[in-house]
C-alpha atoms as a PDB file:
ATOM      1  CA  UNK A   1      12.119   2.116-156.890  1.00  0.00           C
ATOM      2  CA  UNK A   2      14.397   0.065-154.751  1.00  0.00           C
ATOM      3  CA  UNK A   3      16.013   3.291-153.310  1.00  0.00           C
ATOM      4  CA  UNK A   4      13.091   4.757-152.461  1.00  0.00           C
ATOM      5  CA  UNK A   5      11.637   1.707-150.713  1.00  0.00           C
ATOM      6  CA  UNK A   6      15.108   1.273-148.817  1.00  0.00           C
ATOM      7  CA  UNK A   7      15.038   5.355-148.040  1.00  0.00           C
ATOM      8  CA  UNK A   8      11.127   4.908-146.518  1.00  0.00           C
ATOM      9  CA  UNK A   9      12.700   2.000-144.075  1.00  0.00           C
ATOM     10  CA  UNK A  10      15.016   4.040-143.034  1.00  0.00           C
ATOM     11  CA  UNK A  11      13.272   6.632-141.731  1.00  0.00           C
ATOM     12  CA  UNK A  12      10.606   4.494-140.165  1.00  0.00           C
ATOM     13  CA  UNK A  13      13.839   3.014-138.238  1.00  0.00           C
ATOM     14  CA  UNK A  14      15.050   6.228-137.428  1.00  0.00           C
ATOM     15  CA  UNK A  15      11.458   7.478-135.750  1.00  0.00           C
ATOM     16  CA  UNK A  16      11.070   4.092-133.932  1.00  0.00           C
ATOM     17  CA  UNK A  17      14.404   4.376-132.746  1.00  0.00           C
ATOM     18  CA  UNK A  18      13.577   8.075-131.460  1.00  0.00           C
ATOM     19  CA  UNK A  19      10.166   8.427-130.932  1.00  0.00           C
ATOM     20  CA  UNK A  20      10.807   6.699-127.010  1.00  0.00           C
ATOM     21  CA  UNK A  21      13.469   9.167-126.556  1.00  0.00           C
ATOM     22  CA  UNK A  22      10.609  11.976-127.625  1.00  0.00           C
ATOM     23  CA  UNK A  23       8.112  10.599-125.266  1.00  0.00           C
ATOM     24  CA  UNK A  24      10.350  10.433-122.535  1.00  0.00           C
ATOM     25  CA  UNK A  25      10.863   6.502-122.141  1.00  0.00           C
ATOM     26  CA  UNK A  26      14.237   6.881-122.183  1.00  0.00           C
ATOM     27  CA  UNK A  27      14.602   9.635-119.531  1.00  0.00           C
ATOM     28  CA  UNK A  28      14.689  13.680-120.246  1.00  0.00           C
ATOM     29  CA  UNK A  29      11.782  14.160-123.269  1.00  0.00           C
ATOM     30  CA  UNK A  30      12.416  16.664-125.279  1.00  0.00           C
ATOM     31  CA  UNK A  31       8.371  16.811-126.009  1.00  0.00           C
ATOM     32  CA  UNK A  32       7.642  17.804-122.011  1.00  0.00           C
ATOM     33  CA  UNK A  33      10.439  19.945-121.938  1.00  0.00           C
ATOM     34  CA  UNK A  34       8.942  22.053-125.112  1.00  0.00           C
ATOM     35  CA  UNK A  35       5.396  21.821-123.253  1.00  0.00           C
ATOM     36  CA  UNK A  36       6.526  23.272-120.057  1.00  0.00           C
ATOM     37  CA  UNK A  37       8.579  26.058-122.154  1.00  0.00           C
ATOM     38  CA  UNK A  38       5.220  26.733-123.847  1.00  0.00           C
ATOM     39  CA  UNK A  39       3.523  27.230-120.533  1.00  0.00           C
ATOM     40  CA  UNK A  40       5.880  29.645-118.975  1.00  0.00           C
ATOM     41  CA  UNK A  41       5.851  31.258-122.371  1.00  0.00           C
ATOM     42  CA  UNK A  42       1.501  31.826-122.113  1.00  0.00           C
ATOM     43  CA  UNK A  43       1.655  32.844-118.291  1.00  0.00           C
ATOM     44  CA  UNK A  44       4.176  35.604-118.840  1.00  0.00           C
ATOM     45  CA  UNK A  45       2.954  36.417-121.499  1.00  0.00           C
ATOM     46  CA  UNK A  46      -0.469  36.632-119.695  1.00  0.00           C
ATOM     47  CA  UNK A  47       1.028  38.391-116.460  1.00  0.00           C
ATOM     48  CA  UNK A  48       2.173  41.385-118.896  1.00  0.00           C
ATOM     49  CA  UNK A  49      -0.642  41.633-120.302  1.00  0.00           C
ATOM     50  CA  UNK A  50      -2.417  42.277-116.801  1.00  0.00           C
ATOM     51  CA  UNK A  51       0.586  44.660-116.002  1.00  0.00           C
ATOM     52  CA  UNK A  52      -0.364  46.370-119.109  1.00  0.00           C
ATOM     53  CA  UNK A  53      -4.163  46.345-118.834  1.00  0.00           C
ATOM     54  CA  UNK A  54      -3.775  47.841-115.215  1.00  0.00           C
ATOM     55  CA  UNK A  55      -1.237  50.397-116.778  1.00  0.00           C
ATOM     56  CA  UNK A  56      -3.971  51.048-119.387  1.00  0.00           C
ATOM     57  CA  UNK A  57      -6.544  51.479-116.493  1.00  0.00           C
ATOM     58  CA  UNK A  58      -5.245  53.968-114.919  1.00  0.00           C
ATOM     59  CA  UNK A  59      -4.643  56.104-117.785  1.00  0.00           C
ATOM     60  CA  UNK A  60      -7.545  56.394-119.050  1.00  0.00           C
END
């Protein structure tokens, strides 16, 4: 029961100690950085899908 106890503070120490990091507190965040890959992911993905829809357009 001990371990277990001991295991559960550890990990809360672990996520206070990088949860700052993740938000960005501590300079680069890895959580913004995932956000802005996300966005360039949707609006290419969105520009192809007008290239294609055009492409479609035409063909039909």
């Amino acid at each position: 029961m001990s371990a277990v106890i001991a295991l559960l503070l550890g990990v809360l120490a672990a996520g206070y100690a990088v949860w700052p990091w993740l938000k960005g507190a501590r300079g680069d965040s890895l959580l913004d950085e995932g956000s802005k890959d996300m966005n360039a992911n949707v609006e290419n993905d969105a520009a192809a899908f007008r290239d294609w829809s055009v492409k479609a357009g035409e063909l039909s």
